[in-house]
Protein backbone atom coordinates (compact mmCIF):
# COMPACT_ATOMS: atom_id res chain seq x y z
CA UNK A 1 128.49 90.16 90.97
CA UNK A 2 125.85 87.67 92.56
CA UNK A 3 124.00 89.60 95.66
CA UNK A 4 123.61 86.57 97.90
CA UNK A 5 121.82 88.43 100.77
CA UNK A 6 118.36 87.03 99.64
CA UNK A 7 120.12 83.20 99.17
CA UNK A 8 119.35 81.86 102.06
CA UNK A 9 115.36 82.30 101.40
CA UNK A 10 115.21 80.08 98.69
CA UNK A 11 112.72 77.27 99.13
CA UNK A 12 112.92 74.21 97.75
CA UNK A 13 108.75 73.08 97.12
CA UNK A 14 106.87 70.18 95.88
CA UNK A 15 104.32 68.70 98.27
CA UNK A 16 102.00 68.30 95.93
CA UNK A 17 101.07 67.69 92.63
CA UNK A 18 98.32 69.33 90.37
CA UNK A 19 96.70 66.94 87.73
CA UNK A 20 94.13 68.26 85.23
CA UNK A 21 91.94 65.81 85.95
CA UNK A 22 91.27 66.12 89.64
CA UNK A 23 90.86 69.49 89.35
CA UNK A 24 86.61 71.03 89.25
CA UNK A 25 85.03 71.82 86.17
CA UNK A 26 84.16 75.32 87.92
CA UNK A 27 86.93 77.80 89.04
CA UNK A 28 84.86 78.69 91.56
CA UNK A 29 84.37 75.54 93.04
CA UNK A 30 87.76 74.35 92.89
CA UNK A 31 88.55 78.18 94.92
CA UNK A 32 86.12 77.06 97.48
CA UNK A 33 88.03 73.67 97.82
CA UNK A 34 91.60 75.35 98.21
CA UNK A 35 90.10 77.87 100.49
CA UNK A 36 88.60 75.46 102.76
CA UNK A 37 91.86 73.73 102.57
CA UNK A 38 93.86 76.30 103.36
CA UNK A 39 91.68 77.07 106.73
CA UNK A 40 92.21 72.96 107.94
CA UNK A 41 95.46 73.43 107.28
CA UNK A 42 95.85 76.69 109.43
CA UNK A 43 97.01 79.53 106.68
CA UNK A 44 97.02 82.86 108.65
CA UNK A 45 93.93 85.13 107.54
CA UNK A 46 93.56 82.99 104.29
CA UNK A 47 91.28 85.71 102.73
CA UNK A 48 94.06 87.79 102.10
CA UNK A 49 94.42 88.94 98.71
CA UNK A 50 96.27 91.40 96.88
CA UNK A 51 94.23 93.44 94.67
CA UNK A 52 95.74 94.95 91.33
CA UNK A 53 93.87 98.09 89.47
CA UNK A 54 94.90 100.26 86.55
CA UNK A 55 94.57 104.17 86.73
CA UNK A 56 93.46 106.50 84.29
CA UNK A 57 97.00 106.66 82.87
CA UNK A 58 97.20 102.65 82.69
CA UNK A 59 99.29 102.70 85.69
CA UNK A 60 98.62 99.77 87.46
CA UNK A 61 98.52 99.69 91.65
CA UNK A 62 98.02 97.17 94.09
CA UNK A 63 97.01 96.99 97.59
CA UNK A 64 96.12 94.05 99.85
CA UNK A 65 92.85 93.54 101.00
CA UNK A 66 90.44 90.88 102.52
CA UNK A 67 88.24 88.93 100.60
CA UNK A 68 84.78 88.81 102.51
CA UNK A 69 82.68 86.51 100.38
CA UNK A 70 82.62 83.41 98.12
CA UNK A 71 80.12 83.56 95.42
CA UNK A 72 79.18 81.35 92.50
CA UNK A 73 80.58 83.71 90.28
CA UNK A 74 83.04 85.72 92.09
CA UNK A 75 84.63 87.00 95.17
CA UNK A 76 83.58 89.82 97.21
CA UNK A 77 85.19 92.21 99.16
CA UNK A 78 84.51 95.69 100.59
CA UNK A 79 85.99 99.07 100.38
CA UNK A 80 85.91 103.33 100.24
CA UNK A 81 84.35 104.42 96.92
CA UNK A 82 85.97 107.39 96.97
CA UNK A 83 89.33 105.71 98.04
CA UNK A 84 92.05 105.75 94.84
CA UNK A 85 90.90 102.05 94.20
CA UNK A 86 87.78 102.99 93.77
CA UNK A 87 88.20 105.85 91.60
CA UNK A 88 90.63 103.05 89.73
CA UNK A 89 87.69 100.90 89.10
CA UNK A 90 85.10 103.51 87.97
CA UNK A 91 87.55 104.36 85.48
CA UNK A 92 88.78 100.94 84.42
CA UNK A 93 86.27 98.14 86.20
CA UNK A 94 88.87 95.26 85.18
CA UNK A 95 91.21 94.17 88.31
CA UNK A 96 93.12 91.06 88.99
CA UNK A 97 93.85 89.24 92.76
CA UNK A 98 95.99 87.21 93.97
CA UNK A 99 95.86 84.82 96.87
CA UNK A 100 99.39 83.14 97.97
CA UNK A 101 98.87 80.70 100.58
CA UNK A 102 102.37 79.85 101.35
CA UNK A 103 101.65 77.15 104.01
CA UNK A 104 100.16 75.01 101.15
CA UNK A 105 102.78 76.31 98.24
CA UNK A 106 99.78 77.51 96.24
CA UNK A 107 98.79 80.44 94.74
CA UNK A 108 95.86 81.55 92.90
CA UNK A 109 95.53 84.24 90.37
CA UNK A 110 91.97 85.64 89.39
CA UNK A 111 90.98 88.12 86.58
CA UNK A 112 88.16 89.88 85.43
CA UNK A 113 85.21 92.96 85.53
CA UNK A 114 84.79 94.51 88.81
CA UNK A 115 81.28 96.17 89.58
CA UNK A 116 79.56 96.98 93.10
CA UNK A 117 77.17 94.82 94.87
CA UNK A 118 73.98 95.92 95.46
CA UNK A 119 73.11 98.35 98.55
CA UNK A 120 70.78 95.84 100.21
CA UNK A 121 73.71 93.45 100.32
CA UNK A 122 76.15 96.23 101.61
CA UNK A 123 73.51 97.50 103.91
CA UNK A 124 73.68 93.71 105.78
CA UNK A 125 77.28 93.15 105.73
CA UNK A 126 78.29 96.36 107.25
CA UNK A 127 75.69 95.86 110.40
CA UNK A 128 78.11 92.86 110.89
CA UNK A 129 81.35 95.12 111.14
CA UNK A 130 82.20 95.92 114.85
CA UNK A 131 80.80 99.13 116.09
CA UNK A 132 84.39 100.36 115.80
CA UNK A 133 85.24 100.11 112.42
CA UNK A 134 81.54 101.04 111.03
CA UNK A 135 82.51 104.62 112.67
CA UNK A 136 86.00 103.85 111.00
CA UNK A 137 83.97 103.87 107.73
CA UNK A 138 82.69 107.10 108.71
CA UNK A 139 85.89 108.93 109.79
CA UNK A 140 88.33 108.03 106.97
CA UNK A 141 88.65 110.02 103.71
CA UNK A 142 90.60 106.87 102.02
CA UNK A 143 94.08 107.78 100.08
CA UNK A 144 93.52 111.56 100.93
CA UNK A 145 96.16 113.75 102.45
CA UNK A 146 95.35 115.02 105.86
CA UNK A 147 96.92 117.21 108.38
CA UNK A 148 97.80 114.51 111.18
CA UNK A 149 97.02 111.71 113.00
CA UNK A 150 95.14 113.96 115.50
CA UNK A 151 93.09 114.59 112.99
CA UNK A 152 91.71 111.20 112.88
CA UNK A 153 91.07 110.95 116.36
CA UNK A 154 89.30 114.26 116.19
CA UNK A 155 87.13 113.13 113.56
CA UNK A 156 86.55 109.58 115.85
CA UNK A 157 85.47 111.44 118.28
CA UNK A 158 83.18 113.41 116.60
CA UNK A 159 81.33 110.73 114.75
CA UNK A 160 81.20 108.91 118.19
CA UNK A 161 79.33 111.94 119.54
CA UNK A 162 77.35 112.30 116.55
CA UNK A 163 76.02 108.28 116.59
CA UNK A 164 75.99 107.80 120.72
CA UNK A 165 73.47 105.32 121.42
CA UNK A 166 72.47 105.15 117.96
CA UNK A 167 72.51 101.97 115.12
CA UNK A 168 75.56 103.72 112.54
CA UNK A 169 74.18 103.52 108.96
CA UNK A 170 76.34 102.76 106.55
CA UNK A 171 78.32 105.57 104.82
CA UNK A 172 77.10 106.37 101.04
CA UNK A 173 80.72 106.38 100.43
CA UNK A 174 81.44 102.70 101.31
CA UNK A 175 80.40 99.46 100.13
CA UNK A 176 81.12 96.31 98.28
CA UNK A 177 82.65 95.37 95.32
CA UNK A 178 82.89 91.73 93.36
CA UNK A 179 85.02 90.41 91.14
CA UNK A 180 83.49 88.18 88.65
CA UNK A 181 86.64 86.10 86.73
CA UNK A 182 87.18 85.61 83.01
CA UNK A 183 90.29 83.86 83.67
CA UNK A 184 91.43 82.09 86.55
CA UNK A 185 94.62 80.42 87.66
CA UNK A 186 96.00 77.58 90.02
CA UNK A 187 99.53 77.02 90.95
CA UNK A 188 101.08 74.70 93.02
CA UNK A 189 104.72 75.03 93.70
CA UNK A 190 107.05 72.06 92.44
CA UNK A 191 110.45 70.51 92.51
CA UNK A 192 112.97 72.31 91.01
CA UNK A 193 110.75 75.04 90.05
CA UNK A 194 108.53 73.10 87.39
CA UNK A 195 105.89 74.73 89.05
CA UNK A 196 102.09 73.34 88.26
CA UNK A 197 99.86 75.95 86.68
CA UNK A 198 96.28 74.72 85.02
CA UNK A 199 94.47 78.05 83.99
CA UNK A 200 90.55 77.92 83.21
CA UNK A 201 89.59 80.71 80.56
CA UNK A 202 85.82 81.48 80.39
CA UNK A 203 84.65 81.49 76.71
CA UNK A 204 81.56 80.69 74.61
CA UNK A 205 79.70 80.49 78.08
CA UNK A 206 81.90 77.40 79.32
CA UNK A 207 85.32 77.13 81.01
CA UNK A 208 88.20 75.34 79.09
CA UNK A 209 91.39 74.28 80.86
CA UNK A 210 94.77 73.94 80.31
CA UNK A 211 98.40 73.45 81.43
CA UNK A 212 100.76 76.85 81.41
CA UNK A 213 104.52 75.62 81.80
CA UNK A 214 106.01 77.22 84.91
């Protein structure tokens, strides 16, 4: 028997096109060009990304999170080392994200190694962070089990106590992490699901594309 409860969300897409040859040679900058995109045409918090990592049992997990940073060769973002994504990573540094801006009915999906940036770099974005979250940095023991909420607040209070007045340095336990893509793929939703999807594969130091059927 047909569960119709989720019927009425169907969508019916096909704005757009996506032709080979319009697209950037580089992944990169073609992400740059949806992105940009995608903030004209008013996508809520377009830097959200789901983030996909694989345990030491080859489970894989996922977890949104916000991208912070464009690069030439990746995308940045920042996180608890000691949270269970990063003990995911140190295991296995190979992740994938996703981006789904459904505004523009595209998605795009990125894969590749995962390694930290370097302090300096980590150092300068978190003086950026509001005062309130670098002592948020500070307070939470990421994906570990703790008594309460009052807890937290206890632990807020005592780190507010402990930096009053003072610059808060970043935690050794925080930082940043990029994502540097092998593969890399763009899909733009179409009529009657034929869905456009050109993927760019890195090999032999170049990037070759191609046309994935939907």
């Amino acid at each position: 028997m047909v569960n119709r409860d989720f019927i009425e969300y169907r969508q019916q897409y096909g704005r757009q096109r996506l032709v080979v040859e319009e697209l950037l040679a580089d992944p990169m900058d073609q992400f740059k060009k949806w992105f940009r995109e995608s903030e004209s045409a008013g996508v809520p918090e377009p830097n959200t990304m789901t983030l996909a990592t694989v345990n030491s049992q080859g489970q894989p997990t996922i977890r949104v999170v916000l991208m912070k940073e464009i690069t030439d060769k990746g995308l940045i973002f920042y996180s608890n080392f000691k949270s269970r994504k990063g003990r995911e990573i140190e295991h296995h540094p190979q992740a994938a994200i996703n981006f789904y801006w459904q505004l523009m009915e595209r998605q795009v999906r990125l894969e590749g190694s995962i390694a930290k940036v370097p302090d300096q770099q980590a150092d300068e974005y978190f003086r950026t962070r509001p005062r309130g979250s670098q002592l948020g940095a500070w307070v939470s023991q990421q994906s570990k089990v703790i008594p309460s909420r009052e807890f937290l607040e206890e632990q807020l209070e005592s780190y507010k106590a402990k930096f009053h007045n003072e610059e808060i340095p970043r935690p050794p336990h925080w930082g940043g992490y990029q994502l540097t893509p092998i593969r890399v793929e763009f899909w733009q939703g179409g009529e009657d699901r034929l869905h456009d999807r050109i993927q760019y594969t890195f090999q032999q130091d170049l990037w070759e594309r191609c046309r994935l059927a939907p």
